[in-house]
C-alpha atoms as a PDB file:
ATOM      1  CA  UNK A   1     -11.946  11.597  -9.059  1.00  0.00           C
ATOM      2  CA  UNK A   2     -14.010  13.375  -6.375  1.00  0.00           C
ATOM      3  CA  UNK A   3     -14.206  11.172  -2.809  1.00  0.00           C
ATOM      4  CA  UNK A   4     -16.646  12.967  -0.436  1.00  0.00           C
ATOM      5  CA  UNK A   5     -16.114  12.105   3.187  1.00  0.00           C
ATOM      6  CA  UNK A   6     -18.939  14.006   4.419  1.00  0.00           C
ATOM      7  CA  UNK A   7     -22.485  12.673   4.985  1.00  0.00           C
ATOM      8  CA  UNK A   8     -24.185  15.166   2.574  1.00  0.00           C
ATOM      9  CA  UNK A   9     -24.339  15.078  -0.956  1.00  0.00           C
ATOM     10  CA  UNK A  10     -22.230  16.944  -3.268  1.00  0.00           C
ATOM     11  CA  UNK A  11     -23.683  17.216  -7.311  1.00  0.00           C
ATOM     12  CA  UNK A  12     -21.213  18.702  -9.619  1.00  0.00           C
ATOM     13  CA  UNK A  13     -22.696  21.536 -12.154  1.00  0.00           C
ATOM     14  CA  UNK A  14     -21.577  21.337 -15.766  1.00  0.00           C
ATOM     15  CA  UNK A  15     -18.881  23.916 -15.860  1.00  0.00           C
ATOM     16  CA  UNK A  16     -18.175  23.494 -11.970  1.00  0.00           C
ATOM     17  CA  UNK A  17     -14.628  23.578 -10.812  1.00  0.00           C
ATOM     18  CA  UNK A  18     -12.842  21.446  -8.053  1.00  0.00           C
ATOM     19  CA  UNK A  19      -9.207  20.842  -7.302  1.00  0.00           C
ATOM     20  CA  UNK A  20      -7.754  18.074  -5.434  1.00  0.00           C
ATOM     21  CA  UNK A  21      -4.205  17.216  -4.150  1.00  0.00           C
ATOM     22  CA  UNK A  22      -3.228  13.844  -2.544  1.00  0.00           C
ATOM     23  CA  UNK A  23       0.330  14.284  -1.139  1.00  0.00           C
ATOM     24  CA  UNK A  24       1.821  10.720  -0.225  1.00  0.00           C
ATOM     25  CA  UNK A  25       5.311   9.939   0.371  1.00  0.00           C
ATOM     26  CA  UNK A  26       6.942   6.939  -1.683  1.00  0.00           C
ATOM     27  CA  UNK A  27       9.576   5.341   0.190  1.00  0.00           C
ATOM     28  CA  UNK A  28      11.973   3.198  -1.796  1.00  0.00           C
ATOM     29  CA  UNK A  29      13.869   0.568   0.514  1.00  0.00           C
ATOM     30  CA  UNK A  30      17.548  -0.055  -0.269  1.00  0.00           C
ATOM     31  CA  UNK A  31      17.849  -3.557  -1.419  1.00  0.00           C
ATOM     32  CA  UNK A  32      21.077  -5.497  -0.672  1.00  0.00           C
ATOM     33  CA  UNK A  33      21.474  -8.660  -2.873  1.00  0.00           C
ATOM     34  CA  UNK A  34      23.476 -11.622  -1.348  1.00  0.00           C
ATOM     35  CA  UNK A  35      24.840 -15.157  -2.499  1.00  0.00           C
ATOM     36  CA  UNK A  36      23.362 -16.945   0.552  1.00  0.00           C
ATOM     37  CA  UNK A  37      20.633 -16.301   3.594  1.00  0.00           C
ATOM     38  CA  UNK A  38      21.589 -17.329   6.718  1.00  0.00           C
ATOM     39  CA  UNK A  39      20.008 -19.997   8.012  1.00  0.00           C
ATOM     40  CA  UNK A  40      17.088 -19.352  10.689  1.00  0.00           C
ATOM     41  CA  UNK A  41      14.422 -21.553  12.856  1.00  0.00           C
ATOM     42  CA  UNK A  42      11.385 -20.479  11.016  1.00  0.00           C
ATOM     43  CA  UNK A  43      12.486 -21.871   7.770  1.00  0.00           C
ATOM     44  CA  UNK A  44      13.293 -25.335   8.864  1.00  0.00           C
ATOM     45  CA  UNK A  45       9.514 -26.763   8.478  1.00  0.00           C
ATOM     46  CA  UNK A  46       9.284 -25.097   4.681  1.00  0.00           C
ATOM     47  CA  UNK A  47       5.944 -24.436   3.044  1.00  0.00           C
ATOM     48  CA  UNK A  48       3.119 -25.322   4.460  1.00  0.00           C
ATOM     49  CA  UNK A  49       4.484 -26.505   8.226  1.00  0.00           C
ATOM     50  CA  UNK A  50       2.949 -24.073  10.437  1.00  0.00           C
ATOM     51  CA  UNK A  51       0.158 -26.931  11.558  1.00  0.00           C
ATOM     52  CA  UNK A  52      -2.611 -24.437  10.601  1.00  0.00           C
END
């Protein structure tokens, strides 16, 4: 997969070469799992309660 960013055109020949390298980081959050959630004001009205 090529993406060109530039405004001009870019044609690729047979027997062309191109190398690309996307470096990302992939951060994995540490999950904690619980019995209970403490109770909070948002979640008093339940789905659908926001009025919108």
């Amino acid at each position: 997969m090529l993406f060109n960013h530039s405004e001009a055109d870019f044609a690729m020949k047979p027997g062309g070469h191109i190398a690309q390298m996307i470096l990302q980081v992939i951060a994995t959050p540490k999950v904690a799992e619980v019995e209970d959630l403490d109770a909070t004001v948002r979640g008093e009205g339940e789905f659908g309660s926001t009025g919108v």
